[in-house]
Protein backbone atom coordinates (compact mmCIF):
# COMPACT_ATOMS: atom_id res chain seq x y z
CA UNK A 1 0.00 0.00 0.00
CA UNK A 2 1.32 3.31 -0.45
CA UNK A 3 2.25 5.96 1.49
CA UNK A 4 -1.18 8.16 2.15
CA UNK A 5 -0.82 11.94 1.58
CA UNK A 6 -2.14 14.92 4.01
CA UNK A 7 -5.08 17.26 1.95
CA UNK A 8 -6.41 20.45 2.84
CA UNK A 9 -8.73 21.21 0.48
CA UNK A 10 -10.47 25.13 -0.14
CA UNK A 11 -14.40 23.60 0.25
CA UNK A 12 -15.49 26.96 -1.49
CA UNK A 13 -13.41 26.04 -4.34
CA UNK A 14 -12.64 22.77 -4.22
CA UNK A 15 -8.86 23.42 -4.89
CA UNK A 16 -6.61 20.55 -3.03
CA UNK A 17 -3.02 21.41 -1.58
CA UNK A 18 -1.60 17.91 -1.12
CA UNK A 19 1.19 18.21 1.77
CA UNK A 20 4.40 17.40 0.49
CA UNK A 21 5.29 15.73 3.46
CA UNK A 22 2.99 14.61 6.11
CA UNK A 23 2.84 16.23 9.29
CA UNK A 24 4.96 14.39 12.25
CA UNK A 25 2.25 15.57 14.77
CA UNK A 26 -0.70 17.44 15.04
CA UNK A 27 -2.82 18.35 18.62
CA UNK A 28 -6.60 18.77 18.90
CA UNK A 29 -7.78 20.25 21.51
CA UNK A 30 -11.58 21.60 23.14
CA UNK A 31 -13.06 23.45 25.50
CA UNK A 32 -16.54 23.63 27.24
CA UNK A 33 -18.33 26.23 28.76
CA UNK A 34 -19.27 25.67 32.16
CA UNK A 35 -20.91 28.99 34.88
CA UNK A 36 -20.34 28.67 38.70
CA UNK A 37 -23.13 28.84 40.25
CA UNK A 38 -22.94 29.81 44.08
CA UNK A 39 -25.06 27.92 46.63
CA UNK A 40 -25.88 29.04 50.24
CA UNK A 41 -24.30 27.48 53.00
CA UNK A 42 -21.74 25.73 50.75
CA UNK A 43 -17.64 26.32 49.82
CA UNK A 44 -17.93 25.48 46.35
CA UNK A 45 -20.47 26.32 43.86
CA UNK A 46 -22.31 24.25 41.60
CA UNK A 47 -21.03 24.02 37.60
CA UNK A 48 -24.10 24.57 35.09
CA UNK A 49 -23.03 23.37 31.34
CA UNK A 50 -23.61 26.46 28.72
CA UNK A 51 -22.53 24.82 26.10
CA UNK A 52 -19.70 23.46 24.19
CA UNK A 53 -17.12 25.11 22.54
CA UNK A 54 -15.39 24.38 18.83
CA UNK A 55 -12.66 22.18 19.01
CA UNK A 56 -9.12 23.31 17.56
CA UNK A 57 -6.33 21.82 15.74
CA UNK A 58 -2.74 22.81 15.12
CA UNK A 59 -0.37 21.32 13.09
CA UNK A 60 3.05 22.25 11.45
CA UNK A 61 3.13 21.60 7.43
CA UNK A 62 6.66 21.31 5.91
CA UNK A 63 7.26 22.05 2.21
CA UNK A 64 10.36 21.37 0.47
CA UNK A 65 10.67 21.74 -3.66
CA UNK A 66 14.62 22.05 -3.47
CA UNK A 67 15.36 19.33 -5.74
CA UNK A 68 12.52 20.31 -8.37
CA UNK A 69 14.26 22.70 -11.22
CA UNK A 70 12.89 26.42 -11.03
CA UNK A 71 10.32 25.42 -8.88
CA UNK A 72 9.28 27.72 -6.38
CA UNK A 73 7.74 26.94 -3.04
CA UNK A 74 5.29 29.72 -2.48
CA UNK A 75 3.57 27.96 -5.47
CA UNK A 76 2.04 25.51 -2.64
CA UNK A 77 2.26 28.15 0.38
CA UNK A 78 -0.15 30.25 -1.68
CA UNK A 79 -2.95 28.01 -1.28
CA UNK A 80 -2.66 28.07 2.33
CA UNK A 81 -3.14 31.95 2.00
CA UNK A 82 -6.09 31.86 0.01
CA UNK A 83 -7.31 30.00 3.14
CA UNK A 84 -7.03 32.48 5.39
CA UNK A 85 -8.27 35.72 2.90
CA UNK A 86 -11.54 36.65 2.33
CA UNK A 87 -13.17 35.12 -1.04
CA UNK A 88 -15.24 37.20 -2.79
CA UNK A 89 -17.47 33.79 -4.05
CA UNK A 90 -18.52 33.32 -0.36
CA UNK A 91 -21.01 36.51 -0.29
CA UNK A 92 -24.09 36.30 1.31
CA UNK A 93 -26.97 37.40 -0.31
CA UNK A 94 -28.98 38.62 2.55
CA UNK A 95 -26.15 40.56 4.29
CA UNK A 96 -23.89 41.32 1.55
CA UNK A 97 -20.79 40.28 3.43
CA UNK A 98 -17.88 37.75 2.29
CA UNK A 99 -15.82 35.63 4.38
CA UNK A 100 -12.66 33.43 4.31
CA UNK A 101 -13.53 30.38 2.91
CA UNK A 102 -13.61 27.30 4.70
CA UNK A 103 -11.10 24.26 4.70
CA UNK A 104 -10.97 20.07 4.89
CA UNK A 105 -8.08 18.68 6.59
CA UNK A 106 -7.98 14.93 5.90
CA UNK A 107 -5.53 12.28 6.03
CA UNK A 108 -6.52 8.46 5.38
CA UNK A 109 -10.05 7.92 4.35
CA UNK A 110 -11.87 7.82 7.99
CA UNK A 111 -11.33 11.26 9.65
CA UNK A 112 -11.91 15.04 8.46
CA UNK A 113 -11.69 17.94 9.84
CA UNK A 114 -13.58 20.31 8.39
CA UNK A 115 -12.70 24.24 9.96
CA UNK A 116 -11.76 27.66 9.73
CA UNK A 117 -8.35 29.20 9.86
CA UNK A 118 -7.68 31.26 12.89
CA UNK A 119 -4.02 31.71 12.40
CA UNK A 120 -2.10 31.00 9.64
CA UNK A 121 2.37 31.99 10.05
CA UNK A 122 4.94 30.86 7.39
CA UNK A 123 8.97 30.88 8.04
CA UNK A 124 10.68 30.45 4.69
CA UNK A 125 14.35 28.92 6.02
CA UNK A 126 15.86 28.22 2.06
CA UNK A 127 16.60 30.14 -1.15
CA UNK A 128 18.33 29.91 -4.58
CA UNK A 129 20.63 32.57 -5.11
CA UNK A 130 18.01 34.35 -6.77
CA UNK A 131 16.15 34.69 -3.88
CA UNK A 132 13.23 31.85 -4.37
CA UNK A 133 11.94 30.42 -1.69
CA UNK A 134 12.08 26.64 -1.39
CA UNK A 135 11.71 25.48 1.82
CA UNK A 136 9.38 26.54 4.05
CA UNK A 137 7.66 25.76 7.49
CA UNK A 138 4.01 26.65 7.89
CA UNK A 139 1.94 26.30 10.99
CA UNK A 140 -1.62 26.52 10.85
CA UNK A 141 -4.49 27.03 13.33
CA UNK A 142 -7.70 25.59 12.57
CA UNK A 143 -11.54 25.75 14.35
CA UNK A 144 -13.87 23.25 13.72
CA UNK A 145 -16.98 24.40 11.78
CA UNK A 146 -19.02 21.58 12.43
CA UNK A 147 -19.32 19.31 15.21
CA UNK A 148 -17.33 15.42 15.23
CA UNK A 149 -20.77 13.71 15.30
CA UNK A 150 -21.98 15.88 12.10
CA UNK A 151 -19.18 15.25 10.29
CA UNK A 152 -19.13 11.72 10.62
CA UNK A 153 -22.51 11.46 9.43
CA UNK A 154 -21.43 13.26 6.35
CA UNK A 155 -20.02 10.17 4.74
CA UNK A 156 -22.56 8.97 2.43
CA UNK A 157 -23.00 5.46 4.31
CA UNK A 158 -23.79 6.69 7.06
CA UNK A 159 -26.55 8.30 8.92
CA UNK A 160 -28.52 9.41 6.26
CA UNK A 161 -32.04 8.55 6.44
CA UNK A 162 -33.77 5.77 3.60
CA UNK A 163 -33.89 6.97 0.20
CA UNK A 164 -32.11 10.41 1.29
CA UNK A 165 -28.71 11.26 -0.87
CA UNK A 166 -26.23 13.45 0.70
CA UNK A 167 -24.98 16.42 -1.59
CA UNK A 168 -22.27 19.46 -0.89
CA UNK A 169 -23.49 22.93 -1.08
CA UNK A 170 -21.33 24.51 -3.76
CA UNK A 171 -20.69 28.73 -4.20
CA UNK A 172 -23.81 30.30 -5.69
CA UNK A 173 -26.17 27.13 -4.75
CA UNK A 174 -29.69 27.64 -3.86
CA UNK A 175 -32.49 25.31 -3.32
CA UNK A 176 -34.09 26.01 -6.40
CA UNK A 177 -31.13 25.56 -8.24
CA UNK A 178 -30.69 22.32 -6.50
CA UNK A 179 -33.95 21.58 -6.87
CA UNK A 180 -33.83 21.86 -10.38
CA UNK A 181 -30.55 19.45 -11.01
CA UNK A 182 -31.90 17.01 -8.60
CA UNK A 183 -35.90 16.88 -9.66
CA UNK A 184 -35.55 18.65 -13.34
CA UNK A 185 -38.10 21.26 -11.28
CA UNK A 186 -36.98 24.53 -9.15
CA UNK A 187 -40.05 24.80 -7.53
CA UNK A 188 -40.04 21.41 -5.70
CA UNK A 189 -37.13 23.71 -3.59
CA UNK A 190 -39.72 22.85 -0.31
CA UNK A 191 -39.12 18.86 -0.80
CA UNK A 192 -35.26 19.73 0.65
CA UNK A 193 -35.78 22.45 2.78
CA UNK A 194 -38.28 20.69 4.89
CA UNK A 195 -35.99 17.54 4.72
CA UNK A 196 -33.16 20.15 6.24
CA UNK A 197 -35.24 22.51 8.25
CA UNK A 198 -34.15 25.15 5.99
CA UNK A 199 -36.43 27.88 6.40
CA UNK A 200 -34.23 30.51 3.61
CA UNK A 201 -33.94 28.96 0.26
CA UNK A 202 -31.27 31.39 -0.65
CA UNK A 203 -29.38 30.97 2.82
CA UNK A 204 -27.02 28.33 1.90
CA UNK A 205 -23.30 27.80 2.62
CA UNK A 206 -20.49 26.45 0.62
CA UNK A 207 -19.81 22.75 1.99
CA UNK A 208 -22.82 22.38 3.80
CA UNK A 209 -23.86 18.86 3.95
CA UNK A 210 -27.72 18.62 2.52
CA UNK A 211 -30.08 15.63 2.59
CA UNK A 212 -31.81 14.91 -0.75
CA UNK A 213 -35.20 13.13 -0.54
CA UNK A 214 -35.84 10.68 -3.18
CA UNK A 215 -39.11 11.97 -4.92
CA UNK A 216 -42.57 10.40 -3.75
């Protein structure tokens, strides 16, 4: 079997930087929200849960194209940029604003992790004597924008209901427009949203996971 390379893909675009080497380590880590509550007559006050907060990952990337003639290594940094800029493609509709776009890590076919950049640094430690960078270190801070158990059910085998397909919100996607690849019709836009609790057609983000009803 071989060797199983690292991704990050852009899920506005769907451009893929394949790591040239895989990370050594990466940490995941979470927090939960919990308010003390003080009781009467007692030293220590009761924890209430308010809710749970996004788990992080960070991981170190290392890119090397030294041996490859002329090549230079910002070719692959710049995807990792793009990652953390704002993309035009990702405006809303209904609020007019744009936002970075969002990312996959994955590595192996049974894990994702499907986030946000938070924090994004690059040290460049090689050059020709041109100046090209071809070595370079990033490290990369990611929040998760969807919870584990969500985005294990995102895998089409599982935990989709009977005769529901699973389909990935791409830019500029509405219901109707799904609607009318999936059924040949735009206005059967309802049959989905009430499958999804959507109650926007229009209100639809890039990567979002949607259930598709098989028609009655």
């Amino acid at each position: 079997m071989g060797l199983t390379k690292a991704t990050i893909t852009n899920v506005d675009t769907n451009e893929e930087l394949q790591c040239l080497f895989n990370p050594t380590e990466y940490t995941i880590a979470k927090q939960n929200n919990w308010q003390p509550r003080p009781v009467v007559g007692r030293n220590t006050p009761t924890l209430q849960f308010t809710g749970g907060g996004s788990r992080t990952m960070n991981v170190e990337l290392f890119f090397d194209v030294c041996e490859e003639d002329g090549a230079d290594v910002r070719t692959h940094i710049d995807k990792l940029w793009k990652l953390a800029m704002i993309e035009e493609r990702t405006r809303n509709s209904s609020t007019n604003r744009s936002r970075p776009p969002l990312c996959r890590f994955q590595w192996g076919g049974n894990w994702e992790f499907k986030a946000a950049v938070t924090s994004l640094s690059v040290r460049y430690t090689l050059f020709r004597q041109d100046g090209t960078p071809v070595r370079a270190v990033a490290t990369l801070s990611l929040q998760e924008a969807n919870d584990a158990e969500a985005q294990r059910r995102q895998n089409p085998t599982s935990g989709s209901e009977p005769g529901h397909k699973r389909r990935e919100v791409r830019p500029h996607d509405s219901l109707p427009l799904i609607a009318s690849e999936e059924y040949g019709d735009p206005n059967k836009w309802r049959i989905i949203a009430e499958a999804n609790a959507i109650d926007d057609p229009l209100s639809l983000s890039p990567g979002q996971i949607i259930a598709i009803p098989a028609q009655g």
